[in-house]
Protein backbone atom coordinates (compact mmCIF):
# COMPACT_ATOMS: atom_id res chain seq x y z
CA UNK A 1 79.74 107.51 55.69
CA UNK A 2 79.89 104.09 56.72
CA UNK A 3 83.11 101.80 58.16
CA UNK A 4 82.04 98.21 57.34
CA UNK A 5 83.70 94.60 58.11
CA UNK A 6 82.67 91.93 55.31
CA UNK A 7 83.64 88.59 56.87
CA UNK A 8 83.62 84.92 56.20
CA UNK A 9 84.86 81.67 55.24
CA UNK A 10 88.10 82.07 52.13
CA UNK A 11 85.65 81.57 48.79
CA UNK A 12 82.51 83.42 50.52
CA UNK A 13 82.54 86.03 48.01
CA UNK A 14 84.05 88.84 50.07
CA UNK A 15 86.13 90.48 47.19
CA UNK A 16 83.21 90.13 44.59
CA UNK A 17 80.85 91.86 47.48
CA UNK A 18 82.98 94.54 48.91
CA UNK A 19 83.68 96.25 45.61
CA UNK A 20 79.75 96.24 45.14
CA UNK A 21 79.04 97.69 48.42
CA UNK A 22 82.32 100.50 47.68
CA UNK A 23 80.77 101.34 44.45
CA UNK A 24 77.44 101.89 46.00
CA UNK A 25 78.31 103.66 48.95
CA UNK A 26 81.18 105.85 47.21
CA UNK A 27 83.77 104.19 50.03
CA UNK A 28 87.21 102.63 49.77
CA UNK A 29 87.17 98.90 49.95
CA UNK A 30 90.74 97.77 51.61
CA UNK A 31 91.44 93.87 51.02
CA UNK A 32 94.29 92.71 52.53
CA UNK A 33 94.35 90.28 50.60
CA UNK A 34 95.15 92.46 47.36
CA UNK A 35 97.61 94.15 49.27
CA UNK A 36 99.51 90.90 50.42
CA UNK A 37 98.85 89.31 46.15
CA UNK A 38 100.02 92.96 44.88
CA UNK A 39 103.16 92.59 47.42
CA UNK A 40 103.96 88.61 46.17
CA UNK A 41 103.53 89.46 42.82
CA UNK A 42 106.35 92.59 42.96
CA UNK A 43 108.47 90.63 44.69
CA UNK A 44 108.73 92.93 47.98
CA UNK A 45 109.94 91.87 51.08
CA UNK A 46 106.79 91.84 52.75
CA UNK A 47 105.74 89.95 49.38
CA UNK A 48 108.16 87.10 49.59
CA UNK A 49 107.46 86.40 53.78
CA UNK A 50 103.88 86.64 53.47
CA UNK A 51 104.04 83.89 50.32
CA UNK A 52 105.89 81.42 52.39
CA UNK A 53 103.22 81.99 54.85
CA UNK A 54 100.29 81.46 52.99
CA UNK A 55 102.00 78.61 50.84
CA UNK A 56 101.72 76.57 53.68
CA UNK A 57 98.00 78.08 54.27
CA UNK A 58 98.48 79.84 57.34
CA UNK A 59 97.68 82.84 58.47
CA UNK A 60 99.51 85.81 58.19
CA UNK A 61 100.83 87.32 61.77
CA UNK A 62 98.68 89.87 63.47
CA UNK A 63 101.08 92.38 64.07
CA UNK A 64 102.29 92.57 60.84
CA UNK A 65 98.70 92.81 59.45
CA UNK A 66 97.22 95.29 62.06
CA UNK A 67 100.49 97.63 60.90
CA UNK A 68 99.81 96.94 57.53
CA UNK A 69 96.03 98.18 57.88
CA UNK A 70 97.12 100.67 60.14
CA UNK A 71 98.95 102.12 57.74
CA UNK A 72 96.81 102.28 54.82
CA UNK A 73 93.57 103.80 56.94
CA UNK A 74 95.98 107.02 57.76
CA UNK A 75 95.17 107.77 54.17
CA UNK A 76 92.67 110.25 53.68
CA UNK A 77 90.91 108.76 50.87
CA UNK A 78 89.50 106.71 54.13
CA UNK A 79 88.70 109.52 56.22
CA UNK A 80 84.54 109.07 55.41
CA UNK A 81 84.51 105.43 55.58
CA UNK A 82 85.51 101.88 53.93
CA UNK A 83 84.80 98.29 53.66
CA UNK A 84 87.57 96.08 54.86
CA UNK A 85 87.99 92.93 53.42
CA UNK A 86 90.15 90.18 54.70
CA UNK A 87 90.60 92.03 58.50
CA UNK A 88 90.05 91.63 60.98
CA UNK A 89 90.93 87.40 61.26
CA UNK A 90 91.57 86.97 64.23
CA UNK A 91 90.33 88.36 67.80
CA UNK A 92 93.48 90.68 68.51
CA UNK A 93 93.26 92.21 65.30
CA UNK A 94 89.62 92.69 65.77
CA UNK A 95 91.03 94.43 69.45
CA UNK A 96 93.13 96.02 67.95
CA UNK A 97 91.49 97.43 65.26
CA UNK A 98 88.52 98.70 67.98
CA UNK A 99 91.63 100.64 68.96
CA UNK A 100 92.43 102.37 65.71
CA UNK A 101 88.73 103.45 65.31
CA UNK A 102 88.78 104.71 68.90
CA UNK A 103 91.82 106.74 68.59
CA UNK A 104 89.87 108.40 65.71
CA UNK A 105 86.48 108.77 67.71
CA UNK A 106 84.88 106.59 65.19
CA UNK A 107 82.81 103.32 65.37
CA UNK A 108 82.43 100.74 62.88
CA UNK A 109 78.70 100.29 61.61
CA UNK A 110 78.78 96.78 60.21
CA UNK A 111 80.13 93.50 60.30
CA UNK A 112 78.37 92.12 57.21
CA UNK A 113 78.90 87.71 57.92
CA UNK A 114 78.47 85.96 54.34
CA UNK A 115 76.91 82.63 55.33
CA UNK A 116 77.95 79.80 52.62
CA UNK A 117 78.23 76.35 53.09
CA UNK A 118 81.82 74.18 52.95
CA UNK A 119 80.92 72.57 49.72
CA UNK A 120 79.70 75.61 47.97
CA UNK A 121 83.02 77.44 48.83
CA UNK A 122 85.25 74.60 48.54
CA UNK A 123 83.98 74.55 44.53
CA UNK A 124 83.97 78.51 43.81
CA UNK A 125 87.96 78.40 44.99
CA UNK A 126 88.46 75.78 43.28
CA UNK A 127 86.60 77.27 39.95
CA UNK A 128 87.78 80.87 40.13
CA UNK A 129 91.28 80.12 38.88
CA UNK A 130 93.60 82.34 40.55
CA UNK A 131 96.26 79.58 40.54
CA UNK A 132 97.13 80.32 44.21
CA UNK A 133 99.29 77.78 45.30
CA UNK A 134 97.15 76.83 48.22
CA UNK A 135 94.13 76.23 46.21
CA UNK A 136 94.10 72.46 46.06
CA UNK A 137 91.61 70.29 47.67
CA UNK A 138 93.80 69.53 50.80
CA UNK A 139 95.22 73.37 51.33
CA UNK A 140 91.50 74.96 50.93
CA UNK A 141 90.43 72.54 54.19
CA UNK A 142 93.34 73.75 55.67
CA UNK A 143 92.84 77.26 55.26
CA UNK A 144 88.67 76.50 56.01
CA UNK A 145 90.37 74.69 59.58
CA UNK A 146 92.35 77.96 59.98
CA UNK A 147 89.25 80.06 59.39
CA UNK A 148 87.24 78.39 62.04
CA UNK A 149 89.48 77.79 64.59
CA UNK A 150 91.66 80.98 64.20
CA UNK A 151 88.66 83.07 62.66
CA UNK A 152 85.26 82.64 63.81
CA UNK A 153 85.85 83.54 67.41
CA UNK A 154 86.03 87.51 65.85
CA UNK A 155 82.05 87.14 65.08
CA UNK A 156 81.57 86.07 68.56
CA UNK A 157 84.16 89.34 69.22
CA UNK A 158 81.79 91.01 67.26
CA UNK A 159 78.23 89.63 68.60
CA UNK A 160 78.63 91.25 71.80
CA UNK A 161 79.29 94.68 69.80
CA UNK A 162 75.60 94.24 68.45
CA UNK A 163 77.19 95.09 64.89
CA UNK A 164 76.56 91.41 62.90
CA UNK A 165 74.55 91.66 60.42
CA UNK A 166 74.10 87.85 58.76
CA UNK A 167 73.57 87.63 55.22
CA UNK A 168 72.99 84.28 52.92
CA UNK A 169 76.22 84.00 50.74
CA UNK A 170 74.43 81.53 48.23
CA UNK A 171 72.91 82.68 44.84
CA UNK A 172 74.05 85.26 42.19
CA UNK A 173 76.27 88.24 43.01
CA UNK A 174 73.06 90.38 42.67
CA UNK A 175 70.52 88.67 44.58
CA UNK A 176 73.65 88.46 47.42
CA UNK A 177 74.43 92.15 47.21
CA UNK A 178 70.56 92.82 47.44
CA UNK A 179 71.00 91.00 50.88
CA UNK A 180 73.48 92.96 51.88
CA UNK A 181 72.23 96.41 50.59
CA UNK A 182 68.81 95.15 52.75
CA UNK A 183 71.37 94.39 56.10
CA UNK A 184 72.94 97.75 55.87
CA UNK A 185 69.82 99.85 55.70
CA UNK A 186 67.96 97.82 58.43
């Protein structure tokens, strides 16, 4: 089974794509994301720090994050593999997740980058009407400022592993999740 990373910019597509490629490859896709909405939404603890957090459109803390995914991979529904979606974002979490998979004797097989251009994902968050409250003009730069500063540095992290695989993130969700399908079996 396969233990893929889809990565890139917030509006790439990594939701839409990562429940393609768990539905084709029978794995569990783990978004943080969801986890962190589902938590906000209920109310939780976690839920209400992690929405002052990302109201401001910051990112959430890596320990609390790496514990978080730590957590949810001791399941055994993710024993043969997963996508993750949303994690690693930063270099320590991508450290520290290197450190989860080696405790297990297990290596992760891709780190699928969706390529899209600023424009192009500033206009599909804007358009796909979640009614987050950072999705304005001004917080979506933000969070794309957060992203490259605080982000990009893990597919450098992940470069010298020899596991990117680059795929274009422009064009319809099936002619991008051809892309991908082609990455993985190359």
């Amino acid at each position: 089974m396969m233990r893929i990373i889809i990565f890139g910019p917030p509006g790439a597509g990594k939701g839409t794509q990562a429940k393609l490629i768990s539905d084709e490859y029978n794995i569990p896709h783990l978004s943080t994301g969801e986890i962190f909405r589902s938590a906000i939404k209920n109310e939780t603890p976690l839920g209400k720090e992690v929405k002052s957090i990302l109201d401001t459109g910051d990112l959430v803390p890596d320990e609390k994050v790496v514990g978080l995914v730590e957590e949810e991979l001791k399941k055994e529904k993710y024993e043969d593999g997963y996508v993750l979606d949303g994690f690693p974002r930063t270099v320590p979490q991508a450290k520290a997740f290197d450190k989860i998979l080696k405790e297990k004797n297990k290596s992760l097989d891709a780190f699928l980058q969706l390529q899209v251009p600023e424009e192009e994902l500033i206009d599909r968050i804007l358009s796909r009407g979640e009614g987050r409250s950072d999705d304005t003009p001004e917080k979506i730069k933000n969070r794309l400022n957060v992203y490259w500063e605080e982000t990009q540095p893990v597919l450098n992290y992940y470069q010298e592993q020899d596991v990117v695989r680059k795929v274009e993130g422009v064009g319809s969700i099936e002619e991008i999740f051809r892309r991908i399908k082609k990455a993985l079996e190359d």
